[in-house]
ModelCIF file with pLDDT and N, C-alpha, C, O atoms, coordinates in Angstrom:
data_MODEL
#
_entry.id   MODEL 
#
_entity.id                         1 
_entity.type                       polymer 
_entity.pdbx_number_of_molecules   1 
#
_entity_poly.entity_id                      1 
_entity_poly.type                           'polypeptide(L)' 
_entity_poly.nstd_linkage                   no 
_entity_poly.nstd_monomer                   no 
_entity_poly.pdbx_seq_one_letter_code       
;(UNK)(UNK)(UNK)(UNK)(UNK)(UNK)(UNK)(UNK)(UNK)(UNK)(UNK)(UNK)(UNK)(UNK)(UNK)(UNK)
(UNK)(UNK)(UNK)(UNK)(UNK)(UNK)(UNK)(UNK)(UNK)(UNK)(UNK)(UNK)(UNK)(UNK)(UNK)(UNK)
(UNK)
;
_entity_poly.pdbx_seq_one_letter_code_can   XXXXXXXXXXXXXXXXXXXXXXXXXXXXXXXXX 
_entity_poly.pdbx_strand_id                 A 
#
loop_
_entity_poly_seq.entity_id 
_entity_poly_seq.num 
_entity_poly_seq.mon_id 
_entity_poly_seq.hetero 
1 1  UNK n 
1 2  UNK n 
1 3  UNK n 
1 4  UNK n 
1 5  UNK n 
1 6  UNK n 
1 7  UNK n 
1 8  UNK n 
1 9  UNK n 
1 10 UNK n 
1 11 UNK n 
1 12 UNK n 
1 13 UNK n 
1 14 UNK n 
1 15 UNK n 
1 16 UNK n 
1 17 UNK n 
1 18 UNK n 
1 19 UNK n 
1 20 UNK n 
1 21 UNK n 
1 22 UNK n 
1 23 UNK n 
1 24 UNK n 
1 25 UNK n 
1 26 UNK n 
1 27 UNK n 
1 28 UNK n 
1 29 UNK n 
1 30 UNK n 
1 31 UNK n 
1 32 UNK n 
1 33 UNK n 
#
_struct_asym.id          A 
_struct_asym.entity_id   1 
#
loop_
_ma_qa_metric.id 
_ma_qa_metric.mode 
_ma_qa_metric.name 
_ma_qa_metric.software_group_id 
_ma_qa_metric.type 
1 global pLDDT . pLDDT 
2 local  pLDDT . pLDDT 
#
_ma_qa_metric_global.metric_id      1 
_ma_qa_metric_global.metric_value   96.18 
_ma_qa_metric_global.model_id       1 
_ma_qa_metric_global.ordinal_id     1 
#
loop_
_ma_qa_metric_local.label_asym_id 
_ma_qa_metric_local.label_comp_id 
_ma_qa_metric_local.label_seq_id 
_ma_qa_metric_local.metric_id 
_ma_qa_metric_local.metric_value 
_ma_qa_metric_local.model_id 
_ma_qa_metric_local.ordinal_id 
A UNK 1  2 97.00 1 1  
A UNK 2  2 96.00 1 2  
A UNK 3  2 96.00 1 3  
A UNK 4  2 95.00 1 4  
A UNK 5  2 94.00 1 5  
A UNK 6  2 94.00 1 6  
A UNK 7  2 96.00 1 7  
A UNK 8  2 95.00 1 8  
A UNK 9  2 91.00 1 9  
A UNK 10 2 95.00 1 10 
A UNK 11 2 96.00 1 11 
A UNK 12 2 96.00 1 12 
A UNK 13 2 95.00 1 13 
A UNK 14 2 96.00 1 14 
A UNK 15 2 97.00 1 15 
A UNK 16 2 97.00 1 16 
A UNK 17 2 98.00 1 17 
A UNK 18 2 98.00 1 18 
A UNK 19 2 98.00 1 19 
A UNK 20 2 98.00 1 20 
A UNK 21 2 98.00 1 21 
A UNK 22 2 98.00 1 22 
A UNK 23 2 97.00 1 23 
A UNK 24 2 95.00 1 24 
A UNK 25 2 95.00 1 25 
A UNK 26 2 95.00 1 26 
A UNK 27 2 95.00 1 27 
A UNK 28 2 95.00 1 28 
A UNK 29 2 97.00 1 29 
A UNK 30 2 97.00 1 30 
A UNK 31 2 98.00 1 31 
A UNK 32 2 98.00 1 32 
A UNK 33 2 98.00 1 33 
#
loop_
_atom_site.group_PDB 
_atom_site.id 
_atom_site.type_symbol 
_atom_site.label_atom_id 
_atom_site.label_alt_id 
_atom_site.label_comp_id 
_atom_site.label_asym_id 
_atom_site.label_entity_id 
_atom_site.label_seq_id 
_atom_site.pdbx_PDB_ins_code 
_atom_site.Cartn_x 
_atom_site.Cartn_y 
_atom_site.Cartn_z 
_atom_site.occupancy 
_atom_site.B_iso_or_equiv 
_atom_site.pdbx_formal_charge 
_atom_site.auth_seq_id 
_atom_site.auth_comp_id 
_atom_site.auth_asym_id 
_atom_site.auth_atom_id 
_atom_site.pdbx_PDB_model_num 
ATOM 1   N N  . UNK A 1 1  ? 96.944  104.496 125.437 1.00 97.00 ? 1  UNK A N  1 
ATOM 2   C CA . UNK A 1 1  ? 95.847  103.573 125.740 1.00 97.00 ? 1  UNK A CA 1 
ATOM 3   C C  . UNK A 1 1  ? 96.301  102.233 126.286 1.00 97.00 ? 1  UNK A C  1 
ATOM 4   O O  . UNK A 1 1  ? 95.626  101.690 127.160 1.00 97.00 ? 1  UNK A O  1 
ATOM 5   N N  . UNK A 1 2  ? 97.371  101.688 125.835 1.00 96.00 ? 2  UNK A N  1 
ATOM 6   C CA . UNK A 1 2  ? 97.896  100.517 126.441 1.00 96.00 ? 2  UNK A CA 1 
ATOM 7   C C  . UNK A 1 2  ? 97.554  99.202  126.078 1.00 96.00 ? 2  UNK A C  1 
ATOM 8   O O  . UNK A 1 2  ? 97.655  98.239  126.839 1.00 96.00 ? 2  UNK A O  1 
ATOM 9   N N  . UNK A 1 3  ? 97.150  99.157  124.915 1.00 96.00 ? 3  UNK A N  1 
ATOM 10  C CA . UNK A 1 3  ? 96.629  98.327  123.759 1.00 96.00 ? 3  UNK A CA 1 
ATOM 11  C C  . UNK A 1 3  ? 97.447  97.767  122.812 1.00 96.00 ? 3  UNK A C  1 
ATOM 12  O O  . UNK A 1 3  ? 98.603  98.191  122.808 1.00 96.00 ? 3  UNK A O  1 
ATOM 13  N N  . UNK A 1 4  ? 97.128  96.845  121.930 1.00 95.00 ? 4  UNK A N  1 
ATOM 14  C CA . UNK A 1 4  ? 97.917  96.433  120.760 1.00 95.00 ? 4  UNK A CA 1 
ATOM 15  C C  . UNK A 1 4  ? 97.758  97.686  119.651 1.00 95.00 ? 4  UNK A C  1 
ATOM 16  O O  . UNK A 1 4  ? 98.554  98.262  118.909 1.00 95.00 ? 4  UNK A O  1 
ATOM 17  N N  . UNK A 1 5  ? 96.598  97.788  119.869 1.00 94.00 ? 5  UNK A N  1 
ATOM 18  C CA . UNK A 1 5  ? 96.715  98.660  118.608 1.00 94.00 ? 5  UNK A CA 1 
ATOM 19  C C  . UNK A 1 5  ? 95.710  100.463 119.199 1.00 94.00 ? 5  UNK A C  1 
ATOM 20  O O  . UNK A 1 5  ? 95.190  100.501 120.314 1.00 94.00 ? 5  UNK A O  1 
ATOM 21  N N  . UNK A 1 6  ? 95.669  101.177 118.645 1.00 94.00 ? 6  UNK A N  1 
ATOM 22  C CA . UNK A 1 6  ? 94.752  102.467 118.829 1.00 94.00 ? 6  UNK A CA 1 
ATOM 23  C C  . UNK A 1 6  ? 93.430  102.015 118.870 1.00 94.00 ? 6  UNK A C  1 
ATOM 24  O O  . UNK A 1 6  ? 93.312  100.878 118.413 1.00 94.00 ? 6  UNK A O  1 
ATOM 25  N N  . UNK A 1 7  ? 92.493  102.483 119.231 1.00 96.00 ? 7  UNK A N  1 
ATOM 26  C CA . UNK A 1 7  ? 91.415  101.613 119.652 1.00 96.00 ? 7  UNK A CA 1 
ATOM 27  C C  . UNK A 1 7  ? 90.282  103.045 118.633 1.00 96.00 ? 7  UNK A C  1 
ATOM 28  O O  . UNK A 1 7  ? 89.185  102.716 118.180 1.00 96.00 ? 7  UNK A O  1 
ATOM 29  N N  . UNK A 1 8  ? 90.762  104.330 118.479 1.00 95.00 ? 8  UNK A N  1 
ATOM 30  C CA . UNK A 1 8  ? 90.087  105.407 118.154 1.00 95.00 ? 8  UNK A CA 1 
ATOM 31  C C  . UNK A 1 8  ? 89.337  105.187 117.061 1.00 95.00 ? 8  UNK A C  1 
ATOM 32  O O  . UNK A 1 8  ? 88.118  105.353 117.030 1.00 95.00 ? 8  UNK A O  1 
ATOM 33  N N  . UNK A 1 9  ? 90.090  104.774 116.042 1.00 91.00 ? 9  UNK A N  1 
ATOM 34  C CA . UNK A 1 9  ? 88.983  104.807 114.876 1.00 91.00 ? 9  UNK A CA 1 
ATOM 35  C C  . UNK A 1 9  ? 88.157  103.642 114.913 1.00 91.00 ? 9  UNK A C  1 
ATOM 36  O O  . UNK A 1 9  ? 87.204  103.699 114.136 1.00 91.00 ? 9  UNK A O  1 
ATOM 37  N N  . UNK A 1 10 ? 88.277  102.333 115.771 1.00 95.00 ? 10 UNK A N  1 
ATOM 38  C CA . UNK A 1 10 ? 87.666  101.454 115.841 1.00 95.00 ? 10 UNK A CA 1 
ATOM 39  C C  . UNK A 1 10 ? 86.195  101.790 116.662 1.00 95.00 ? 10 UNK A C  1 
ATOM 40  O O  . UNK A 1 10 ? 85.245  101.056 116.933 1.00 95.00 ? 10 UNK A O  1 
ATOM 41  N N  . UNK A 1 11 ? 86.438  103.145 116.911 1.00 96.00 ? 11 UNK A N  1 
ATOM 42  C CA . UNK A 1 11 ? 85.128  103.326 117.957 1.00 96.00 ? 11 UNK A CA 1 
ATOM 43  C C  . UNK A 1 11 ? 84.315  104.191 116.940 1.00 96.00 ? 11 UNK A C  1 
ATOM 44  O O  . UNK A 1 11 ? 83.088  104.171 116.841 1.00 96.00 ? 11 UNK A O  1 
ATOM 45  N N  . UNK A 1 12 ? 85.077  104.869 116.280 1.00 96.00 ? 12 UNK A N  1 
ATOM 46  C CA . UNK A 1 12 ? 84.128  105.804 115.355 1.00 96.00 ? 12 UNK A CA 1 
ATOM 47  C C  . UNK A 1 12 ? 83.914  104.982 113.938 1.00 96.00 ? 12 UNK A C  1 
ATOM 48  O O  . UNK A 1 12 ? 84.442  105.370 112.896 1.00 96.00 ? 12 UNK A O  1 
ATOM 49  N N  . UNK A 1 13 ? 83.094  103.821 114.011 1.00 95.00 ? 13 UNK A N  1 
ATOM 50  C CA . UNK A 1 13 ? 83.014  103.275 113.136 1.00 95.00 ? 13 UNK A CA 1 
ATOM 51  C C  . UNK A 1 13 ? 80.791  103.087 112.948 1.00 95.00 ? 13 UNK A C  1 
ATOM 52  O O  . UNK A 1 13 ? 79.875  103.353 113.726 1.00 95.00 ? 13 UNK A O  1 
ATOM 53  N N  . UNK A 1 14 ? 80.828  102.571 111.662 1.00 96.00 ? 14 UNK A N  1 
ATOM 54  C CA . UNK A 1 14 ? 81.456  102.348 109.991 1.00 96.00 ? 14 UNK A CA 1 
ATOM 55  C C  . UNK A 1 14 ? 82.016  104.091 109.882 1.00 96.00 ? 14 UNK A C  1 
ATOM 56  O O  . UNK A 1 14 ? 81.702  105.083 110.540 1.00 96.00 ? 14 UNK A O  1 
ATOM 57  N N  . UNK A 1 15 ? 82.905  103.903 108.810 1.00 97.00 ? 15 UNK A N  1 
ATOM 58  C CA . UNK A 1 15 ? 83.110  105.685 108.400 1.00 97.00 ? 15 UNK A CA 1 
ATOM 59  C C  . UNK A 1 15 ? 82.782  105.395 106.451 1.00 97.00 ? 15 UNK A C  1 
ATOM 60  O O  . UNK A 1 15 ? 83.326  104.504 105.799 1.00 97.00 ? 15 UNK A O  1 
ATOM 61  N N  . UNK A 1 16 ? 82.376  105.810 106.227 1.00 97.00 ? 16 UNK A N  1 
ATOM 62  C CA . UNK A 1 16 ? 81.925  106.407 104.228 1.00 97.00 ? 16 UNK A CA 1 
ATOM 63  C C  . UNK A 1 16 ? 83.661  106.349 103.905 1.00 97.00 ? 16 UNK A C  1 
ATOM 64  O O  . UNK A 1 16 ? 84.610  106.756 104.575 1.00 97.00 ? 16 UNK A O  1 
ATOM 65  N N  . UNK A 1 17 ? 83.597  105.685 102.631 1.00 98.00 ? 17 UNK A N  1 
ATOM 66  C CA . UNK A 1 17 ? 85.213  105.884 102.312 1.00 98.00 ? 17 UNK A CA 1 
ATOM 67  C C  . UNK A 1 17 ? 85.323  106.663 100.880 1.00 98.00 ? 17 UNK A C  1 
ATOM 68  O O  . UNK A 1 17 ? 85.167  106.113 99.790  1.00 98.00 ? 17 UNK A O  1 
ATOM 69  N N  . UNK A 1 18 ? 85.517  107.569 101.013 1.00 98.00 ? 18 UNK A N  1 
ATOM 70  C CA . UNK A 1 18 ? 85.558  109.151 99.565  1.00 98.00 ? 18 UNK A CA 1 
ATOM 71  C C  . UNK A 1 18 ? 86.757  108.065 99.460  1.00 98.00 ? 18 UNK A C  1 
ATOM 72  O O  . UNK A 1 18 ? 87.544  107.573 100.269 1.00 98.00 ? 18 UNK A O  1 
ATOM 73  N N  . UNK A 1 19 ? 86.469  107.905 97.817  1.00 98.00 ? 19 UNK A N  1 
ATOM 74  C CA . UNK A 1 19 ? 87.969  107.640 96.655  1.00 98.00 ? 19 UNK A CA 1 
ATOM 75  C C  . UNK A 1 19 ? 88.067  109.135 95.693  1.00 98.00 ? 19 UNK A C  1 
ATOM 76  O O  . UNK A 1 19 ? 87.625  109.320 94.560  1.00 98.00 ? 19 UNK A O  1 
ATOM 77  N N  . UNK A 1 20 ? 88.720  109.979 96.483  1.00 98.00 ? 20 UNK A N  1 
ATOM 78  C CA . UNK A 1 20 ? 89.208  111.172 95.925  1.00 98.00 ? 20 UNK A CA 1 
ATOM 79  C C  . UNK A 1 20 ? 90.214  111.029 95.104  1.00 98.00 ? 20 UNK A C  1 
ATOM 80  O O  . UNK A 1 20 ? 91.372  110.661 95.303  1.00 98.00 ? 20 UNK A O  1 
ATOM 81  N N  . UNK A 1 21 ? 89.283  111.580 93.521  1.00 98.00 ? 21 UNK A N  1 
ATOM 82  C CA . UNK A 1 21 ? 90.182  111.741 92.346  1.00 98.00 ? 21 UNK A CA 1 
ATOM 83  C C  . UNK A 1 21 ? 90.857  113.619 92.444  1.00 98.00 ? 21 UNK A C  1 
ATOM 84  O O  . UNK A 1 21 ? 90.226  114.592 92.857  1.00 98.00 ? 21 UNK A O  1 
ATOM 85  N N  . UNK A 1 22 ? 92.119  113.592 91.972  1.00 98.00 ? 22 UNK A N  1 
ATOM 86  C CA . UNK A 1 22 ? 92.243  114.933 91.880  1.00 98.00 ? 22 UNK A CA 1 
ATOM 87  C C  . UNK A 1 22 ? 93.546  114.641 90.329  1.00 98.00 ? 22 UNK A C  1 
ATOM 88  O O  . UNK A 1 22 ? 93.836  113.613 89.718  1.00 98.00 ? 22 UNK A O  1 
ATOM 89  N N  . UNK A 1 23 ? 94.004  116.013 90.191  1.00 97.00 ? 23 UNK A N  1 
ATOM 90  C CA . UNK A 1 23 ? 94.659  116.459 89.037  1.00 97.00 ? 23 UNK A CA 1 
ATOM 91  C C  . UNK A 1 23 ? 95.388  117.742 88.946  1.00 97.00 ? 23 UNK A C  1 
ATOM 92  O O  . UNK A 1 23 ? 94.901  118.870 89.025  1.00 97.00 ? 23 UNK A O  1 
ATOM 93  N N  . UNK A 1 24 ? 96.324  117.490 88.812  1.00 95.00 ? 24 UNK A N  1 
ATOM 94  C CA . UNK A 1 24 ? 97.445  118.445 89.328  1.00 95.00 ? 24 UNK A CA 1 
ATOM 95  C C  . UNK A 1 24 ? 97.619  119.820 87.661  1.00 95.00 ? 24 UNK A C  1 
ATOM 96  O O  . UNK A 1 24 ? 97.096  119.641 86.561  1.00 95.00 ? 24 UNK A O  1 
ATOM 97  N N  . UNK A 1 25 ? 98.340  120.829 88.003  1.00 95.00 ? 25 UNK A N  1 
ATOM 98  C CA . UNK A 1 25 ? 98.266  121.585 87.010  1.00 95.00 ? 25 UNK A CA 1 
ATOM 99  C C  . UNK A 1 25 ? 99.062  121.318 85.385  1.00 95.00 ? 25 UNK A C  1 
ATOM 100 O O  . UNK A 1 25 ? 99.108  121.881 84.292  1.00 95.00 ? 25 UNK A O  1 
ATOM 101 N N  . UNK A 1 26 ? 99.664  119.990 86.105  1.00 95.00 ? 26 UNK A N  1 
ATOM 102 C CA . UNK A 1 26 ? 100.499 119.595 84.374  1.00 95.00 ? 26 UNK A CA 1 
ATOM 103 C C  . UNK A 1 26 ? 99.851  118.283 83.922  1.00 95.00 ? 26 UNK A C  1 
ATOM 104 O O  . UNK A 1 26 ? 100.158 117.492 83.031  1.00 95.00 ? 26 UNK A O  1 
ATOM 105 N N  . UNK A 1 27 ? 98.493  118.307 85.148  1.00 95.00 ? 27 UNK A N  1 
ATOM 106 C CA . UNK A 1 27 ? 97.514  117.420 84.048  1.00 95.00 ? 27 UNK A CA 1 
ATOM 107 C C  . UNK A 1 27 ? 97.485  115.560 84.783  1.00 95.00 ? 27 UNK A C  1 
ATOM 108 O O  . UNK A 1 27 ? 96.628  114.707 84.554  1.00 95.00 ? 27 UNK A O  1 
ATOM 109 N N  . UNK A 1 28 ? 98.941  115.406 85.822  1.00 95.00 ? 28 UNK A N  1 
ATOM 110 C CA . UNK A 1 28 ? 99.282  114.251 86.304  1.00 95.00 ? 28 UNK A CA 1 
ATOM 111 C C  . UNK A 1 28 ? 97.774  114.121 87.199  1.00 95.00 ? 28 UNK A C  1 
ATOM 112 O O  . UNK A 1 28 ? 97.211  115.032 87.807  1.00 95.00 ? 28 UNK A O  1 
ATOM 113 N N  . UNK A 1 29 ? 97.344  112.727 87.067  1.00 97.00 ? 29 UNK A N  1 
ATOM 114 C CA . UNK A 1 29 ? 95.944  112.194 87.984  1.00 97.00 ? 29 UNK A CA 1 
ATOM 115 C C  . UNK A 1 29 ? 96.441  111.263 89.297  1.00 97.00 ? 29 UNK A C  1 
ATOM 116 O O  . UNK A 1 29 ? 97.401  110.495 89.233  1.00 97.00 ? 29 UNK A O  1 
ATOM 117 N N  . UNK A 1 30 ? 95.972  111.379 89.980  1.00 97.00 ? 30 UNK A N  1 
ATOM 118 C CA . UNK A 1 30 ? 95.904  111.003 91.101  1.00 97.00 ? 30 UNK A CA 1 
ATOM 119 C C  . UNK A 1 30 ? 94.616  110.130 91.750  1.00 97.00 ? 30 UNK A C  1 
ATOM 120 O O  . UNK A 1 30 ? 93.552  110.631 91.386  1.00 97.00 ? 30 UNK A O  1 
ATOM 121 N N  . UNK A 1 31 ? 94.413  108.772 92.750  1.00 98.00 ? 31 UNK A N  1 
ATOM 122 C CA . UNK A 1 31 ? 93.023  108.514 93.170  1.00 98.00 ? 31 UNK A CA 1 
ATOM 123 C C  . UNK A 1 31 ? 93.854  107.922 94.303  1.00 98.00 ? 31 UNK A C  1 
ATOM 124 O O  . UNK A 1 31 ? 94.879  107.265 94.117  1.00 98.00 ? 31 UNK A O  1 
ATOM 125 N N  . UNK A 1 32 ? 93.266  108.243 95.630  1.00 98.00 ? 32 UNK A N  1 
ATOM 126 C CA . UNK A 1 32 ? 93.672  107.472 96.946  1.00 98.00 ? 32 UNK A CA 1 
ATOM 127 C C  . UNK A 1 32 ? 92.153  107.738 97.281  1.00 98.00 ? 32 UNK A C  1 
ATOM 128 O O  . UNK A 1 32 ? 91.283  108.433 96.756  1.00 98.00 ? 32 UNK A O  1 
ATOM 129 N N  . UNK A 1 33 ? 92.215  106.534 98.844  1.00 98.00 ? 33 UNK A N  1 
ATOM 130 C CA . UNK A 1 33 ? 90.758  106.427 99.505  1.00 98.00 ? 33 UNK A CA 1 
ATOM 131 C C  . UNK A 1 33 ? 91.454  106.916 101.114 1.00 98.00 ? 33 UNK A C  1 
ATOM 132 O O  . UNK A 1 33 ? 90.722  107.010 102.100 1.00 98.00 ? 33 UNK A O  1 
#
């Protein structure tokens, strides 16, 4: 693009932000957005 920065997600905007909890099989928790 030839920009400072990527311009892509700035176009597909607002976006919903999921804070996905998950949990692994020995029970360890996890949360990222």
């Amino acid at each position: 693009h030839g920009l400072p920065h990527n311009p892509f997600n700035a176009i597909v905007t607002p976006r919903p932000i999921g804070w996905i909890s998950t949990r692994g099989a020995d029970g360890h928790e996890n949360l990222a957005p």
